[in-house]
PDB file of N, CA and C in Angstrom:
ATOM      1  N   UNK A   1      86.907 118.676 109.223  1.00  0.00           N
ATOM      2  CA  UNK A   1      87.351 117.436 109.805  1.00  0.00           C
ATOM      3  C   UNK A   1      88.878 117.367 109.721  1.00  0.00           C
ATOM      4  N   UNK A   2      89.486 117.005 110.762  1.00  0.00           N
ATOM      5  CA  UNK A   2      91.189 116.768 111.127  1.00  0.00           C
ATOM      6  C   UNK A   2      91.416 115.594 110.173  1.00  0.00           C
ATOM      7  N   UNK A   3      92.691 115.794 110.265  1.00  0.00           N
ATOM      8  CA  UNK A   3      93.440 114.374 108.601  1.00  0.00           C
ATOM      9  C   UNK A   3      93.363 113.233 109.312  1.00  0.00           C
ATOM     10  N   UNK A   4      93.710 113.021 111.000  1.00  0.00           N
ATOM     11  CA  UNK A   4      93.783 112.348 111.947  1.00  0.00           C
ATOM     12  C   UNK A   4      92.013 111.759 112.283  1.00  0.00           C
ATOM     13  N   UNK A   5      91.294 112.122 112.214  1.00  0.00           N
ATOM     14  CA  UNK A   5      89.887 112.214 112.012  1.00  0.00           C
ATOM     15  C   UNK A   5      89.183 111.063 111.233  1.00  0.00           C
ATOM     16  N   UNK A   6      90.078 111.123 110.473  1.00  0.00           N
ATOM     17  CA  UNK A   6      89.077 110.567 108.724  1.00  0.00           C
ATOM     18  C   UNK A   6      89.283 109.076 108.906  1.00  0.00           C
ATOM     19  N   UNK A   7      88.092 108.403 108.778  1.00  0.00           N
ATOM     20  CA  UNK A   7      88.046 106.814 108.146  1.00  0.00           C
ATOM     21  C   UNK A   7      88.778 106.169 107.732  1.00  0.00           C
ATOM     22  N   UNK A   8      89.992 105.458 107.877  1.00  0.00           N
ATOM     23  CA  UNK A   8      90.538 104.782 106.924  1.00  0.00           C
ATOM     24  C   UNK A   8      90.004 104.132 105.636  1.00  0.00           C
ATOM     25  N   UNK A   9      88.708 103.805 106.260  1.00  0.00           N
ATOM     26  CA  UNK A   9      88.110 102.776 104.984  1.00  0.00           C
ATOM     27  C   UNK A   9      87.576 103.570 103.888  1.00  0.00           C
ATOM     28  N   UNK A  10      86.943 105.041 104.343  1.00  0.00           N
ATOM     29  CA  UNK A  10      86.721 105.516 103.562  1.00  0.00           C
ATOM     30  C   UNK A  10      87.202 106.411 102.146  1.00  0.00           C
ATOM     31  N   UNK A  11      86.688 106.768 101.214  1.00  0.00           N
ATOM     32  CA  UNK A  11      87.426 106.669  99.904  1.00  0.00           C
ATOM     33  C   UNK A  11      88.632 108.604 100.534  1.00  0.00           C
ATOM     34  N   UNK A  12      88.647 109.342 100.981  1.00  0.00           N
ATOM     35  CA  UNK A  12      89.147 109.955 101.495  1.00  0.00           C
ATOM     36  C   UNK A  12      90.394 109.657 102.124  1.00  0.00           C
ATOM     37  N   UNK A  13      90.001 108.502 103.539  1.00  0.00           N
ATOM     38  CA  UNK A  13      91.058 108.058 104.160  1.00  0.00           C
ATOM     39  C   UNK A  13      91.914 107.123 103.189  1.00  0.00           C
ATOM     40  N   UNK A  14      91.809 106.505 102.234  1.00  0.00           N
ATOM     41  CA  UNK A  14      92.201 105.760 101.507  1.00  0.00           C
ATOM     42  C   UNK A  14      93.464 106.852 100.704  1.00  0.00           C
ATOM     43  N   UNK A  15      92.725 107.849  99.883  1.00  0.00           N
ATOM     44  CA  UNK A  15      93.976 108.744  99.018  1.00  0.00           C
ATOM     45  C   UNK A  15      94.777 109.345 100.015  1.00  0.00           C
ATOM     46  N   UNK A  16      94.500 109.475 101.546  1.00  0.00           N
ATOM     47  CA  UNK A  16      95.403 109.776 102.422  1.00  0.00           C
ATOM     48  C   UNK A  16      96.658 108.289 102.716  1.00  0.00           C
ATOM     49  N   UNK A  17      95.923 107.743 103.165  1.00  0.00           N
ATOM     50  CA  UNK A  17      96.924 106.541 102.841  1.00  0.00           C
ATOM     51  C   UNK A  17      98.075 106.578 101.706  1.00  0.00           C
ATOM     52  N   UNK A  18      97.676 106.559 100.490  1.00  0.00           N
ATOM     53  CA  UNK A  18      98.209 106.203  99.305  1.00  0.00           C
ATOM     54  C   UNK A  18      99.004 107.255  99.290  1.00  0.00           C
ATOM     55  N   UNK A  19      98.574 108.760  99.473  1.00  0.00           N
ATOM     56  CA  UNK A  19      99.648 109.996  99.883  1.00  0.00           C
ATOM     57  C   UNK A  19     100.761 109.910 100.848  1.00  0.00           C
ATOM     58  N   UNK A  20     100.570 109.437 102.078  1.00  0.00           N
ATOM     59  CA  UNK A  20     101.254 108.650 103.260  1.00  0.00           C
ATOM     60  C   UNK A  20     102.228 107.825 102.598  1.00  0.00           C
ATOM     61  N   UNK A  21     101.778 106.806 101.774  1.00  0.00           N
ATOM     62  CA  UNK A  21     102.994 105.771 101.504  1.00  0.00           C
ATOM     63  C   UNK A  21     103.964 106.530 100.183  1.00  0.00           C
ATOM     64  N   UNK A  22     103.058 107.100  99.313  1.00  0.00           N
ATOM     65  CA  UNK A  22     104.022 108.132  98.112  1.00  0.00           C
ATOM     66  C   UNK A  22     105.005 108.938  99.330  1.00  0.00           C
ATOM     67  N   UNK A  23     104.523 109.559  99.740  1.00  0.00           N
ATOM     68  CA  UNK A  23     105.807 110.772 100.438  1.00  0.00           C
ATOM     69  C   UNK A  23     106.249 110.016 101.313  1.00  0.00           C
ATOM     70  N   UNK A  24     106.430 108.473 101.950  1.00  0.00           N
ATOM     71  CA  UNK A  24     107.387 107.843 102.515  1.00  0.00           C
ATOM     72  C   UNK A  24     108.529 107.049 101.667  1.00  0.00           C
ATOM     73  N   UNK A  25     108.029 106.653 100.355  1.00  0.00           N
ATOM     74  CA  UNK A  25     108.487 106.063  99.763  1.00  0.00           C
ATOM     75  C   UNK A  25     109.652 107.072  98.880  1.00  0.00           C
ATOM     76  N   UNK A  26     108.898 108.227  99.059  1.00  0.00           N
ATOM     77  CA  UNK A  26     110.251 109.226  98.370  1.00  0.00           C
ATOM     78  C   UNK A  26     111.169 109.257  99.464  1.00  0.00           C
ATOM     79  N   UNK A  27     110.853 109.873 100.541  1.00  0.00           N
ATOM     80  CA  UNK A  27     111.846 110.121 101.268  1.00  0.00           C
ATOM     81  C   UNK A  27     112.674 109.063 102.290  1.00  0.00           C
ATOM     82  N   UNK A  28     112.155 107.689 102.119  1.00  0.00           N
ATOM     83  CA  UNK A  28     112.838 106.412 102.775  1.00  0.00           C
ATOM     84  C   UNK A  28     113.696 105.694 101.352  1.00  0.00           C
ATOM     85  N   UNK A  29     115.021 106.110 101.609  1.00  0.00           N
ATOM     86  CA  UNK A  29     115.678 104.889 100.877  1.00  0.00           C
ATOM     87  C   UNK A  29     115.926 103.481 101.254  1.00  0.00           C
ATOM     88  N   UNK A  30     116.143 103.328 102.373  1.00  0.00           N
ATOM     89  CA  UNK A  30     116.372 101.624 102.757  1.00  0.00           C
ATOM     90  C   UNK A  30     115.080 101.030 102.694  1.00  0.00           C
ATOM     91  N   UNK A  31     113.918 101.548 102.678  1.00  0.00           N
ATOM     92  CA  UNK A  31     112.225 101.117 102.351  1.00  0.00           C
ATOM     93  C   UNK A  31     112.332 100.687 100.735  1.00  0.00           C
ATOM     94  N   UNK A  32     112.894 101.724 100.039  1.00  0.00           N
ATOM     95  CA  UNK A  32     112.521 101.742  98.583  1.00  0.00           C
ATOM     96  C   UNK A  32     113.363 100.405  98.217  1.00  0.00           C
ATOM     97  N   UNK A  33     114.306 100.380  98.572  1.00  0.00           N
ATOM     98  CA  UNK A  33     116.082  99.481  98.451  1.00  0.00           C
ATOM     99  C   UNK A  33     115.035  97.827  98.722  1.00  0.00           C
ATOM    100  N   UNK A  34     114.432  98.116 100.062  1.00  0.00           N
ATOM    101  CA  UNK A  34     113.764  96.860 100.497  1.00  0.00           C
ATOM    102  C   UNK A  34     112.194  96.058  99.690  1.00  0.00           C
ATOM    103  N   UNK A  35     112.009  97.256  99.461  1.00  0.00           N
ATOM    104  CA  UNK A  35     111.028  97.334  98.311  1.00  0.00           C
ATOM    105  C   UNK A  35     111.100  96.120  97.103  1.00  0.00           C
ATOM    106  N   UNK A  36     112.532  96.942  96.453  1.00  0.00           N
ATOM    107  CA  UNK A  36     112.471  96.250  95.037  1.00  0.00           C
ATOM    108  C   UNK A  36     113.196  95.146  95.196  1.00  0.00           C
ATOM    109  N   UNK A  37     114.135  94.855  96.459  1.00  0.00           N
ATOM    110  CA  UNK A  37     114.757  93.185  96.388  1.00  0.00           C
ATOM    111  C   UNK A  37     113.446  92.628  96.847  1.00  0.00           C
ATOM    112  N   UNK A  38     112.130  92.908  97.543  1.00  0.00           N
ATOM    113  CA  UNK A  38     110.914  91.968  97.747  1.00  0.00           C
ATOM    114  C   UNK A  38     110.722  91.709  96.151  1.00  0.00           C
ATOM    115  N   UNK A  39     110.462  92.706  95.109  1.00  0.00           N
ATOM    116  CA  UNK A  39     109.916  92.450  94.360  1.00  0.00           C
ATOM    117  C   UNK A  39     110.971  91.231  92.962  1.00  0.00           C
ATOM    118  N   UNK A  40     111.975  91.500  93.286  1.00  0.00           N
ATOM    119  CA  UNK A  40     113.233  90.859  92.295  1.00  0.00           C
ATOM    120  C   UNK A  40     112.783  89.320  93.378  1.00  0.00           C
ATOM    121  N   UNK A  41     113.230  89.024  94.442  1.00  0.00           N
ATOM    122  CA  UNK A  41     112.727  87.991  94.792  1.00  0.00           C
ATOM    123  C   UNK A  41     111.728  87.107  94.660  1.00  0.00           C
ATOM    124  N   UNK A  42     110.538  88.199  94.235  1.00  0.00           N
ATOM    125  CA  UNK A  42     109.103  87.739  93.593  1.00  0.00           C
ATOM    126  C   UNK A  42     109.224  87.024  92.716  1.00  0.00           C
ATOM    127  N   UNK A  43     109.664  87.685  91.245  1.00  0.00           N
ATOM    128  CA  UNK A  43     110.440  87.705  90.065  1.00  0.00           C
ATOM    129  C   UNK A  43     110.855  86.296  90.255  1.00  0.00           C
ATOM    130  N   UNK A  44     112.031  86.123  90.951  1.00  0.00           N
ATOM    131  CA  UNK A  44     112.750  85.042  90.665  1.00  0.00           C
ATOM    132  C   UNK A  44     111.496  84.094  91.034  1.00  0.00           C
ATOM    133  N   UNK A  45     111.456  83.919  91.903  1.00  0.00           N
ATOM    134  CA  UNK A  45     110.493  82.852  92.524  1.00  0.00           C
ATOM    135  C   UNK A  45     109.716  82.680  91.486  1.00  0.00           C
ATOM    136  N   UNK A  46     108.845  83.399  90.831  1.00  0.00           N
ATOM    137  CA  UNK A  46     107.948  83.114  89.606  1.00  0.00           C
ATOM    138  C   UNK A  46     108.430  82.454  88.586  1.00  0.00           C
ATOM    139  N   UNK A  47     109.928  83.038  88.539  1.00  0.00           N
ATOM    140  CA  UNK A  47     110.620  82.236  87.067  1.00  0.00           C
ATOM    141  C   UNK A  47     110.592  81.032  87.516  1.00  0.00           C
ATOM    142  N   UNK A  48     111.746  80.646  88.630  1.00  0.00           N
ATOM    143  CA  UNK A  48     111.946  79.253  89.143  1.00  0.00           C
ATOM    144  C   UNK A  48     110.588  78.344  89.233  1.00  0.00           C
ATOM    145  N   UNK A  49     109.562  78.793  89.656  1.00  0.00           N
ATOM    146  CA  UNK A  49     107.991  78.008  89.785  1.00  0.00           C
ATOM    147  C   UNK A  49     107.716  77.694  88.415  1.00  0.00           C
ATOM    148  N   UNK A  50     107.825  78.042  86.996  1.00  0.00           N
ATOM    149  CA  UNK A  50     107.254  78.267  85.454  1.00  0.00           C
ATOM    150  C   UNK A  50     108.479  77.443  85.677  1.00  0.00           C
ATOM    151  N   UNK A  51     109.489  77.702  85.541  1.00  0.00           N
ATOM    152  CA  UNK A  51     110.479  76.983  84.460  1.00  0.00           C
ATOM    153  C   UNK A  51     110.292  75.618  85.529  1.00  0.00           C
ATOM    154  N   UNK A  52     109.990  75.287  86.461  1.00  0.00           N
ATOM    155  CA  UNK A  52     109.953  74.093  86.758  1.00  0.00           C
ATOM    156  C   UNK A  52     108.550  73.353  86.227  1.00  0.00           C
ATOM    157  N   UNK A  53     107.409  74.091  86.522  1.00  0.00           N
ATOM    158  CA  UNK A  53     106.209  73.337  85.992  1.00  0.00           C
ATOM    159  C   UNK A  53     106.397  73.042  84.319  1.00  0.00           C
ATOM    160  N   UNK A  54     107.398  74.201  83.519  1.00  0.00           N
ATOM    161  CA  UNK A  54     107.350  73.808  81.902  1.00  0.00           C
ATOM    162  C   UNK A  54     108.470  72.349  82.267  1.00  0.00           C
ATOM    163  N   UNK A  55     109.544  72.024  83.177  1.00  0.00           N
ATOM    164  CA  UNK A  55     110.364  71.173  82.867  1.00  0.00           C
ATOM    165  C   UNK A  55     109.063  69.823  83.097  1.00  0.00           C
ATOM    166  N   UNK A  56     108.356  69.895  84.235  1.00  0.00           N
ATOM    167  CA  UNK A  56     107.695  68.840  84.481  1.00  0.00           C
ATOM    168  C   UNK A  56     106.320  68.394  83.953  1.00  0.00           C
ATOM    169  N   UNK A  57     106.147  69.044  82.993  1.00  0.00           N
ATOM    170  CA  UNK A  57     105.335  68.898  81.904  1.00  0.00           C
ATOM    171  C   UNK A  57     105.391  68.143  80.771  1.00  0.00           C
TER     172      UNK A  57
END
C-alpha cells in the first residue's frame, strides 16, 4: 500500500501524520517561532484568567 493510500484515521495513517508534523517542525523555523509565541500567549492568558479569579475570590 502507497503512504498516499493509507487512512488517515487509521492507527498507521495517524504515526504518518505525527511523522509529517515532526519533520516539518524540524525543518520550518517561522512554524516553530509561531508555535511557541501560540503557546507563551496561552501561558499568559492562563496566568491573567487565575490571578484574576484568585483576586475575585
Amino acid at each position: 500500500m502507497e503512504r498516499h493510500e493509507r487512512n488517515p484515521l487509521s492507527p498507521v495513517g495517524q504515526i504518518d501524520s505525527w511523522g509529517d508534523l515532526a519533520s516539518g517542525l524540524r525543518s520550518n523555523r517561522r512554524g516553530r517561532r509561531r508555535a511557541f509565541l501560540m503557546l507563551l500567549a496561552l501561558l499568559a492568558v492562563v496566568t491573567i484568567v487565575t490571578a484574576l479569579a484568585y483576586v475575585l475570590t
